[in-house]
PDB file of N, CA and C in Angstrom:
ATOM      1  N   UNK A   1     113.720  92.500  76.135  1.00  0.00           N
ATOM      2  CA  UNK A   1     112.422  92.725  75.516  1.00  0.00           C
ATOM      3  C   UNK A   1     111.648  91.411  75.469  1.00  0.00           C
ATOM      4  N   UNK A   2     110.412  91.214  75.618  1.00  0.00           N
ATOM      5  CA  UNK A   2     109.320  90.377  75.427  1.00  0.00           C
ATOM      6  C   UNK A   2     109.040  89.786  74.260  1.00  0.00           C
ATOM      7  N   UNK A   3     109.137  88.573  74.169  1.00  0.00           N
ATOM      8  CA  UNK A   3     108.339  88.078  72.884  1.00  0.00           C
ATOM      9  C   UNK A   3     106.985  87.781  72.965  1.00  0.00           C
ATOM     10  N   UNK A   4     105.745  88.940  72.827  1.00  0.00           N
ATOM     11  CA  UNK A   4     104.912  88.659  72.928  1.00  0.00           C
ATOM     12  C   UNK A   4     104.151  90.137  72.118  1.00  0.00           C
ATOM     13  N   UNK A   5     103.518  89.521  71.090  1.00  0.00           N
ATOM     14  CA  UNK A   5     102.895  90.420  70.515  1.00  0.00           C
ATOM     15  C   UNK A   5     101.772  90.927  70.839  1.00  0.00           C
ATOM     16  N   UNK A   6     101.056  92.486  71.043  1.00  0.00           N
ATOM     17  CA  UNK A   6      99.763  92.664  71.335  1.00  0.00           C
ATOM     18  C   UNK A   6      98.697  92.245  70.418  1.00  0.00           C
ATOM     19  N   UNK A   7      97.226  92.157  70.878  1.00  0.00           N
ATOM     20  CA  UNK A   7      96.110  91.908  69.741  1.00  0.00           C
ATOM     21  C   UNK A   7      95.671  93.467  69.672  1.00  0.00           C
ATOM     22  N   UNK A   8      94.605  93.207  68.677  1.00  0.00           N
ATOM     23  CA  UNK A   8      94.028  94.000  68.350  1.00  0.00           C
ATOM     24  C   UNK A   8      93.689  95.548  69.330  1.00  0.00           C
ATOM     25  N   UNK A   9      94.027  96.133  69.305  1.00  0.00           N
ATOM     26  CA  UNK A   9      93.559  97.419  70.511  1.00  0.00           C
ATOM     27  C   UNK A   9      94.050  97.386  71.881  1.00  0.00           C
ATOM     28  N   UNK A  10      95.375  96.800  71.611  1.00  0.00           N
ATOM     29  CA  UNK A  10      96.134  96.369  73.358  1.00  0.00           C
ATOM     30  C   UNK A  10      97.597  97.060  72.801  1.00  0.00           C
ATOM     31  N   UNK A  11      98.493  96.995  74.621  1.00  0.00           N
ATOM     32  CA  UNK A  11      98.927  97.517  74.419  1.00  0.00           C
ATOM     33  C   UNK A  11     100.049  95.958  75.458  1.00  0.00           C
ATOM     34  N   UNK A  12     101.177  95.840  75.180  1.00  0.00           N
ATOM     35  CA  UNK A  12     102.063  95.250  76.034  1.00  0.00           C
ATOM     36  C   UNK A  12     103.117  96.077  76.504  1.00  0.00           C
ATOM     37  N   UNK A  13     103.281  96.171  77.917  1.00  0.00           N
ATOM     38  CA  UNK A  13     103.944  97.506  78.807  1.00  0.00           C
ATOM     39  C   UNK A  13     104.574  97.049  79.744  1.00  0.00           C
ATOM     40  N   UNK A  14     106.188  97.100  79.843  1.00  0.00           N
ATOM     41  CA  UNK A  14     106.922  96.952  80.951  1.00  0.00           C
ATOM     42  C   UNK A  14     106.575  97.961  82.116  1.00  0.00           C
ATOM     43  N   UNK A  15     106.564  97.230  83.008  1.00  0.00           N
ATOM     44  CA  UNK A  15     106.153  98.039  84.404  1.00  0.00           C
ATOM     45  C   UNK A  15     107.564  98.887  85.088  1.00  0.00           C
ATOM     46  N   UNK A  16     107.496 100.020  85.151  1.00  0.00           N
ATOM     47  CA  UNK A  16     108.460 100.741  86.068  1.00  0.00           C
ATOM     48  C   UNK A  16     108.277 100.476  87.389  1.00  0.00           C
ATOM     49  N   UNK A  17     109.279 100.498  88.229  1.00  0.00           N
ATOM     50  CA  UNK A  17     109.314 100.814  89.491  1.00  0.00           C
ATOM     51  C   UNK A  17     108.430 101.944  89.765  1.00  0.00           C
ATOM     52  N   UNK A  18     107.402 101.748  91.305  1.00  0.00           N
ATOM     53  CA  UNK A  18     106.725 102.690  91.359  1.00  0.00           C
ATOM     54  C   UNK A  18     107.644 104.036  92.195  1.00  0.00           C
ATOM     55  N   UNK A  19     107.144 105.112  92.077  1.00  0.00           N
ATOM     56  CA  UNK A  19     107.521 106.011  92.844  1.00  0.00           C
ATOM     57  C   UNK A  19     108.283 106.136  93.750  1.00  0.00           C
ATOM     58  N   UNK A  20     107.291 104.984  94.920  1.00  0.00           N
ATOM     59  CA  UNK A  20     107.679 104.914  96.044  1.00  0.00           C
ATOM     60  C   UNK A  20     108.425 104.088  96.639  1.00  0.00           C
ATOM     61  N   UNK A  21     109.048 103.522  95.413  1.00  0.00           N
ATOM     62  CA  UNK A  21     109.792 101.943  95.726  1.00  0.00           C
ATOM     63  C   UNK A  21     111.280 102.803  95.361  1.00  0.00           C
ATOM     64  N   UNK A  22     112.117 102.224  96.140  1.00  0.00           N
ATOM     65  CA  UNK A  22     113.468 102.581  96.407  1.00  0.00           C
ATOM     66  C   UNK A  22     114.564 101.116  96.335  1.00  0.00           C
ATOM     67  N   UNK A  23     115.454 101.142  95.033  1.00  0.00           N
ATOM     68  CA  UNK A  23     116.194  99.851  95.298  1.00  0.00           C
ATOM     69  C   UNK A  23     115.186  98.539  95.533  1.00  0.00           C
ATOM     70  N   UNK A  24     113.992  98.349  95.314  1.00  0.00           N
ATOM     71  CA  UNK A  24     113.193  97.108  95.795  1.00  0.00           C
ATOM     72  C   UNK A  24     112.620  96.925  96.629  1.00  0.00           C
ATOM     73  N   UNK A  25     112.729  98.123  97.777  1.00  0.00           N
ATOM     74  CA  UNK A  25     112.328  98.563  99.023  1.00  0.00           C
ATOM     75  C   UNK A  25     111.125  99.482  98.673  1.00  0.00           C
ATOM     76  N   UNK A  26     109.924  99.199  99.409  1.00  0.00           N
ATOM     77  CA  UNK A  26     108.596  99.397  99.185  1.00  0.00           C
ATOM     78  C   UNK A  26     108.524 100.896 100.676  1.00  0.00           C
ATOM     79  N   UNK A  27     108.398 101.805 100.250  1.00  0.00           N
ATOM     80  CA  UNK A  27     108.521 102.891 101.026  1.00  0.00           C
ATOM     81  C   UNK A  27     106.479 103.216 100.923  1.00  0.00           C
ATOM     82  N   UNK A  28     106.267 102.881 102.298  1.00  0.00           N
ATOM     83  CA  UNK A  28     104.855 103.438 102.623  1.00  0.00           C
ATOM     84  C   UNK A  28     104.105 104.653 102.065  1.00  0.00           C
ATOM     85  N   UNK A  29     102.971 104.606 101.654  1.00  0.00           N
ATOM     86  CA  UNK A  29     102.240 106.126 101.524  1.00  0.00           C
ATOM     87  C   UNK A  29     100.787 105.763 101.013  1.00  0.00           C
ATOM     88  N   UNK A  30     100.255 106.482 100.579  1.00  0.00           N
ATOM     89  CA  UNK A  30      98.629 106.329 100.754  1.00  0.00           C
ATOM     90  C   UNK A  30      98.476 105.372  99.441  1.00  0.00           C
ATOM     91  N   UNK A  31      97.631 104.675  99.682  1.00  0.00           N
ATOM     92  CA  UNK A  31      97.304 103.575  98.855  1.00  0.00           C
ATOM     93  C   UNK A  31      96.723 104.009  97.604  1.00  0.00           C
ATOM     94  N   UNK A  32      95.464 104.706  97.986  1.00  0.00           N
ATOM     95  CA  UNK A  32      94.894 105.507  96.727  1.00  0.00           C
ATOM     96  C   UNK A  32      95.393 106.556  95.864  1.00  0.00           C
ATOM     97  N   UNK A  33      96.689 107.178  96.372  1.00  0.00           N
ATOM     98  CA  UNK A  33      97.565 107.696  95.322  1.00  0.00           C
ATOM     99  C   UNK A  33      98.192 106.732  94.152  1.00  0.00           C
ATOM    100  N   UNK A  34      98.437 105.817  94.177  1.00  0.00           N
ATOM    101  CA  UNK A  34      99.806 105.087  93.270  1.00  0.00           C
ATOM    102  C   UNK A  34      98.836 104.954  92.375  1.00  0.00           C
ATOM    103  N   UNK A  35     100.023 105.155  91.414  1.00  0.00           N
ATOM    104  CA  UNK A  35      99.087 105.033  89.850  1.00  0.00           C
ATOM    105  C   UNK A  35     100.775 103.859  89.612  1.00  0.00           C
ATOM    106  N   UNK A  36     100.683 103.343  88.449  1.00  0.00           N
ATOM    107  CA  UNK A  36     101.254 102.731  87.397  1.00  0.00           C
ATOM    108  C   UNK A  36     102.157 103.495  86.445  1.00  0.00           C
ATOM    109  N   UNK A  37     103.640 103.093  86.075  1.00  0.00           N
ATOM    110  CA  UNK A  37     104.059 103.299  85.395  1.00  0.00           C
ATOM    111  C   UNK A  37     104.718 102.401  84.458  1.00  0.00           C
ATOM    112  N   UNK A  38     104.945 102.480  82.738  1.00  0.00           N
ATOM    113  CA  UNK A  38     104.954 101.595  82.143  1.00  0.00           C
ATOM    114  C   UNK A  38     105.803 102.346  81.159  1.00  0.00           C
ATOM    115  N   UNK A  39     106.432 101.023  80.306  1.00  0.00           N
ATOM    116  CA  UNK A  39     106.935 101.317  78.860  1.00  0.00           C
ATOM    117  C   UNK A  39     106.585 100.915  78.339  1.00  0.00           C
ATOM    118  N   UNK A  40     106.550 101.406  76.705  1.00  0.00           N
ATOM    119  CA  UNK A  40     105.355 100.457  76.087  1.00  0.00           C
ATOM    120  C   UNK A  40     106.237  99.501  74.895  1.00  0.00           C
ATOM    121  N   UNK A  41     106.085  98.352  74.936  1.00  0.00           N
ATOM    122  CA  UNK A  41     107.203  97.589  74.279  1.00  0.00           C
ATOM    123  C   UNK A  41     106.698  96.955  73.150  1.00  0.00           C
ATOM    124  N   UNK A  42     104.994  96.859  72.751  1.00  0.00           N
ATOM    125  CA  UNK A  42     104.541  96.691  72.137  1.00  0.00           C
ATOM    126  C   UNK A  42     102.858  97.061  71.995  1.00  0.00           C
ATOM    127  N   UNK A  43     102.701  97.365  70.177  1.00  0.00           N
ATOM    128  CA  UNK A  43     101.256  97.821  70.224  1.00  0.00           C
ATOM    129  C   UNK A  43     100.645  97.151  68.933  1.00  0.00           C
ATOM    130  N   UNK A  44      99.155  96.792  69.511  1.00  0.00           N
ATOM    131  CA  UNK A  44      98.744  95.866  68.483  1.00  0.00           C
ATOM    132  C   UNK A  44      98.082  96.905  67.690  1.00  0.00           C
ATOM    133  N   UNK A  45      97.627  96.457  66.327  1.00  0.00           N
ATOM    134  CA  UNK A  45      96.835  97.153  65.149  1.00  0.00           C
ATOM    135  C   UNK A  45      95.554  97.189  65.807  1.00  0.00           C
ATOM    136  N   UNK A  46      95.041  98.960  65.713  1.00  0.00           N
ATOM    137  CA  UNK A  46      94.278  99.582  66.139  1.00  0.00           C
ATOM    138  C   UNK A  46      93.051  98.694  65.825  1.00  0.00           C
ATOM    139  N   UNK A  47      91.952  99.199  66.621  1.00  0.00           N
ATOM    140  CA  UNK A  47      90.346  98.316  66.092  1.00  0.00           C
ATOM    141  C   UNK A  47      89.945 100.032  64.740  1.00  0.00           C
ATOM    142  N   UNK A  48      89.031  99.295  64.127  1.00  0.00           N
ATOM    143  CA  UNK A  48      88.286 100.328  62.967  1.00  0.00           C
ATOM    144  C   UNK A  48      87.647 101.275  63.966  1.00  0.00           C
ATOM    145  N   UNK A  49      88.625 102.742  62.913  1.00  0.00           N
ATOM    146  CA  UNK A  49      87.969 104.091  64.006  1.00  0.00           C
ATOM    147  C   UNK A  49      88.916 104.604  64.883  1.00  0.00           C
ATOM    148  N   UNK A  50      89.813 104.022  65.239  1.00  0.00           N
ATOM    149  CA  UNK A  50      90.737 103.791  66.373  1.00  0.00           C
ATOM    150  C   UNK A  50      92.200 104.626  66.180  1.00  0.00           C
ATOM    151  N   UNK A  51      92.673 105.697  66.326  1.00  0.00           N
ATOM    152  CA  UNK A  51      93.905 106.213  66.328  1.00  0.00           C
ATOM    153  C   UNK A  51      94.622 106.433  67.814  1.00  0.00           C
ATOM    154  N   UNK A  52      95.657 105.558  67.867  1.00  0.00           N
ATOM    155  CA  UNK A  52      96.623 105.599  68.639  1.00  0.00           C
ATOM    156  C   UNK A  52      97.318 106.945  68.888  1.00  0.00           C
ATOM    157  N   UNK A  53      98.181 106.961  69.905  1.00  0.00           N
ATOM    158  CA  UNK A  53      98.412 108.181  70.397  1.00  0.00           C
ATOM    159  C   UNK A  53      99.843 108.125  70.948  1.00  0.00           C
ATOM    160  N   UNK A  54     100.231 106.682  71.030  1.00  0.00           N
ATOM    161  CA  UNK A  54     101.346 106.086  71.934  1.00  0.00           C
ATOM    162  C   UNK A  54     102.146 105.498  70.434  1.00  0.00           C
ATOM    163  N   UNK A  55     103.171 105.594  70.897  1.00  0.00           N
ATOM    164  CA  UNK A  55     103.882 104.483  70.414  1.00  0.00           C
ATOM    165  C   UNK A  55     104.910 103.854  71.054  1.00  0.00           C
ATOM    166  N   UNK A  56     105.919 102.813  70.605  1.00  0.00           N
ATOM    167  CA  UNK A  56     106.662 101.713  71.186  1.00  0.00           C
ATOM    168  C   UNK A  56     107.510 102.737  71.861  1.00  0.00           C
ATOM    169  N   UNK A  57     107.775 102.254  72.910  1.00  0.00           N
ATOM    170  CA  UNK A  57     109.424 103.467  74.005  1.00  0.00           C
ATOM    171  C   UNK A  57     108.286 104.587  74.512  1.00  0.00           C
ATOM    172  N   UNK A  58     107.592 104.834  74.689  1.00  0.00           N
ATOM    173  CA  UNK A  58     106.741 106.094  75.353  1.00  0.00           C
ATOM    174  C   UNK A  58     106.644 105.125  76.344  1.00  0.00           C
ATOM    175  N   UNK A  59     106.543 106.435  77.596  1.00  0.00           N
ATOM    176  CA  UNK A  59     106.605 105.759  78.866  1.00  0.00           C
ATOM    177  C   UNK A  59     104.668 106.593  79.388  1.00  0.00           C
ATOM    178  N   UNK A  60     104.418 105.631  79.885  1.00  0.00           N
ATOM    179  CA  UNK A  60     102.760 105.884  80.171  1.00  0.00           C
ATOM    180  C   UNK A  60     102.534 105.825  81.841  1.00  0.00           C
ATOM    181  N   UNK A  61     100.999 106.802  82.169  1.00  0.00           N
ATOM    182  CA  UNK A  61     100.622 106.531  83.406  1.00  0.00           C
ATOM    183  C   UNK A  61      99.346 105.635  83.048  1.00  0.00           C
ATOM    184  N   UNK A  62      99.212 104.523  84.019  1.00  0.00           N
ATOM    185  CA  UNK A  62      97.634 103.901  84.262  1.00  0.00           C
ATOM    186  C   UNK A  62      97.078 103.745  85.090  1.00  0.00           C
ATOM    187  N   UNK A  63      95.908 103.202  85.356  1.00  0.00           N
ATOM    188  CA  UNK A  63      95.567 103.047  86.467  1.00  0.00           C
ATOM    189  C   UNK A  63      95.537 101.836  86.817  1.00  0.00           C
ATOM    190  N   UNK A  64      95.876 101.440  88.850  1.00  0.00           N
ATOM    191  CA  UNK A  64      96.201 100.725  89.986  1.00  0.00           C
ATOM    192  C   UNK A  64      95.712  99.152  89.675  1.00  0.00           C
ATOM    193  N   UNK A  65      95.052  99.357  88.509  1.00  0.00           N
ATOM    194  CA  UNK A  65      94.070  97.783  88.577  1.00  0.00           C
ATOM    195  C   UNK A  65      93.950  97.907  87.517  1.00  0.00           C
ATOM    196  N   UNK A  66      94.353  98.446  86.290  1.00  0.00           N
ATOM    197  CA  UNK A  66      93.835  98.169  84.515  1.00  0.00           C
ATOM    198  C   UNK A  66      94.780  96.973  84.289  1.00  0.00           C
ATOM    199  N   UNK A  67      94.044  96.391  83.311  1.00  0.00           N
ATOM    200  CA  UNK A  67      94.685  95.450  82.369  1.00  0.00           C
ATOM    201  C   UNK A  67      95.336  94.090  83.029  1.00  0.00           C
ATOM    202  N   UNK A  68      95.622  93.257  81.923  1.00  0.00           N
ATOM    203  CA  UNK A  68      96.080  92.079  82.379  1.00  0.00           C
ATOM    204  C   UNK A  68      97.587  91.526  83.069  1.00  0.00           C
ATOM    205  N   UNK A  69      97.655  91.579  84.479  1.00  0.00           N
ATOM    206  CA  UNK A  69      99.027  91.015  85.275  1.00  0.00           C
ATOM    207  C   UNK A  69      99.910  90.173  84.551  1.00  0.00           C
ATOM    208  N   UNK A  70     101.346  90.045  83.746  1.00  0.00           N
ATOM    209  CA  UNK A  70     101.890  89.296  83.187  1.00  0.00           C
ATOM    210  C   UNK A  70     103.530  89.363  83.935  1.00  0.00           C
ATOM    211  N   UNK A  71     103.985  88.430  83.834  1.00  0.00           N
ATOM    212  CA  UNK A  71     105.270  87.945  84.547  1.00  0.00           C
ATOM    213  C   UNK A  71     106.139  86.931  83.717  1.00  0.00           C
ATOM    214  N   UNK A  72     107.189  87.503  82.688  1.00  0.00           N
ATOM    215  CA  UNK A  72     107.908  86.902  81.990  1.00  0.00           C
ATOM    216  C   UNK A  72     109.460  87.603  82.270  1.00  0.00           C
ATOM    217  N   UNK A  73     110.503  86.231  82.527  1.00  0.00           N
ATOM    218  CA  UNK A  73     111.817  86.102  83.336  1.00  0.00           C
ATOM    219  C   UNK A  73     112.202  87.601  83.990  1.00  0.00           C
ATOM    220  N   UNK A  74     111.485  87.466  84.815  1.00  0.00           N
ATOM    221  CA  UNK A  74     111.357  88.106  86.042  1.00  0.00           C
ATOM    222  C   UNK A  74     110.913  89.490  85.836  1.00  0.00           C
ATOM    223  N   UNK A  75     110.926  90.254  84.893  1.00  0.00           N
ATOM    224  CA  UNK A  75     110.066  91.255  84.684  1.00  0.00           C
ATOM    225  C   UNK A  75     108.363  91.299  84.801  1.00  0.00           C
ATOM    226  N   UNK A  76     108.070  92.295  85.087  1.00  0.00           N
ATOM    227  CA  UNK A  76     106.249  92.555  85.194  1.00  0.00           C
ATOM    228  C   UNK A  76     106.238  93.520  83.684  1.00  0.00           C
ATOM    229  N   UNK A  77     104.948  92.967  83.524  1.00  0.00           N
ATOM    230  CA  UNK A  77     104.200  93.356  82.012  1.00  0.00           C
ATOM    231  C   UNK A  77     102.633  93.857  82.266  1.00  0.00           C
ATOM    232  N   UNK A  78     102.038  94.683  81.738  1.00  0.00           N
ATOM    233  CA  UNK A  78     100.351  94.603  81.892  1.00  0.00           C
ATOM    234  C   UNK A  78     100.227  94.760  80.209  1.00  0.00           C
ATOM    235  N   UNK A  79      99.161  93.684  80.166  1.00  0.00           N
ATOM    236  CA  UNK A  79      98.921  93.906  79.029  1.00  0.00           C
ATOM    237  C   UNK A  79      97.245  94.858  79.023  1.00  0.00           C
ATOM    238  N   UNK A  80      97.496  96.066  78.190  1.00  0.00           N
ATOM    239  CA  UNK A  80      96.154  97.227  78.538  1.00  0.00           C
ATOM    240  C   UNK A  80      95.417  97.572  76.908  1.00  0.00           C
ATOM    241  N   UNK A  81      94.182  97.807  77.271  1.00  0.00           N
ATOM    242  CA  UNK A  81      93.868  98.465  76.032  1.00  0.00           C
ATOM    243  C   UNK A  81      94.332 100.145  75.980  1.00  0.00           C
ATOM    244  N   UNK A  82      93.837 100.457  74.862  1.00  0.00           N
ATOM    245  CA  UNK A  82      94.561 101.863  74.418  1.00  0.00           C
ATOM    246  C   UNK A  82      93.610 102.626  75.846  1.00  0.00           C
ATOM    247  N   UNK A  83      92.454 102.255  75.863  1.00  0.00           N
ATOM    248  CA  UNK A  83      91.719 103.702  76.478  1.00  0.00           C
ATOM    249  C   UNK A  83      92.304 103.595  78.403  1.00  0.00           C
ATOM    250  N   UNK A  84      92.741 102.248  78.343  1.00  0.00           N
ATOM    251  CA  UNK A  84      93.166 102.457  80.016  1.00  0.00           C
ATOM    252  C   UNK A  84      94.371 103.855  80.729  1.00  0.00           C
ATOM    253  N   UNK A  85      95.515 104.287  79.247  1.00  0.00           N
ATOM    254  CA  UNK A  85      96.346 104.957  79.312  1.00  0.00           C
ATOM    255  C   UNK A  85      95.415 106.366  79.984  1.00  0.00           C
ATOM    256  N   UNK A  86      95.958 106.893  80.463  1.00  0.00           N
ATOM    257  CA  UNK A  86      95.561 108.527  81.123  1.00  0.00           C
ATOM    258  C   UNK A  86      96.806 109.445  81.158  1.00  0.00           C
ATOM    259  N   UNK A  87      97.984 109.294  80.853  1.00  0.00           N
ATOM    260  CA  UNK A  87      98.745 109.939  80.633  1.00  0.00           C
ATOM    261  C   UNK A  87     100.072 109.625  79.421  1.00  0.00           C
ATOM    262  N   UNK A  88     100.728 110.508  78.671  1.00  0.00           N
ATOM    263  CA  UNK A  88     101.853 109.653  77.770  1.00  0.00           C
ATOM    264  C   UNK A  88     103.243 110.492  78.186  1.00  0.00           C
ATOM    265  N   UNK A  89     104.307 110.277  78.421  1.00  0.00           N
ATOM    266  CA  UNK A  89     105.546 111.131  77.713  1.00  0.00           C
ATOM    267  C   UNK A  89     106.068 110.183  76.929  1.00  0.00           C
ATOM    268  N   UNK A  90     106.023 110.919  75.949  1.00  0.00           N
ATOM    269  CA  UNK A  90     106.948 110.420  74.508  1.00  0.00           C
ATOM    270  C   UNK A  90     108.313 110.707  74.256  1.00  0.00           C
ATOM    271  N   UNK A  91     108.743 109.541  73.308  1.00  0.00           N
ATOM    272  CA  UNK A  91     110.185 109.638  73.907  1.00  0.00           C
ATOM    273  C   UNK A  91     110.569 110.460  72.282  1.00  0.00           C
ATOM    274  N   UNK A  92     111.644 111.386  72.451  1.00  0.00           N
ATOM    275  CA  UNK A  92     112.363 112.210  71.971  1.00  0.00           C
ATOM    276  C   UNK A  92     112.433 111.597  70.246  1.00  0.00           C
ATOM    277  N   UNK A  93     112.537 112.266  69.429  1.00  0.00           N
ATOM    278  CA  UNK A  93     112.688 111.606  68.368  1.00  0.00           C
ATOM    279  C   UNK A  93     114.275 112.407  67.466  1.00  0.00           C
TER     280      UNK A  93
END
């Protein structure tokens, strides 16, 4: 896990392997399909007005280019605001 806390209306998200990636091996297919997949490892205190929908361990879809590229010991991170998410599964309680 990351030591890095979100701000205000962000979200900090381990990146899954995409789809199409196999073992580390990058398996071809249309560019404009791939979306993002993430865990969410941390969430900052909402802005005023603002109800969250996610919480920590929900695994999320985003989109190809949201949010900020982060790279800590050797894992990928994006750090996103709440509204970049477009999809949630939540994890079991």
């Amino acid at each position: 896990m990351i030591d890095l806390k979100a701000t205000q209306g962000r979200l900090v998200v381990r990146l899954l392997p995409k789809e199409n990636e196999v073992g580390g091996i990058y398996l071809a297919t249309e560019v404009n399909n791939e979306v993002n997949r993430g865990v969410i490892e941390d969430i900052g205190p909402a802005k005023k007005d603002e109800i969250f929908e996610s919480k920590v361990g929900d695994t999320i879809i985003f989109g190809n280019y949201q949010g900020l590229a982060y790279t800590y010991e050797g894992e990928e991170y994006r750090i996103l605001n709440q509204s970049d998410v477009v999809a949630i599964k939540t994890v079991e309680e």
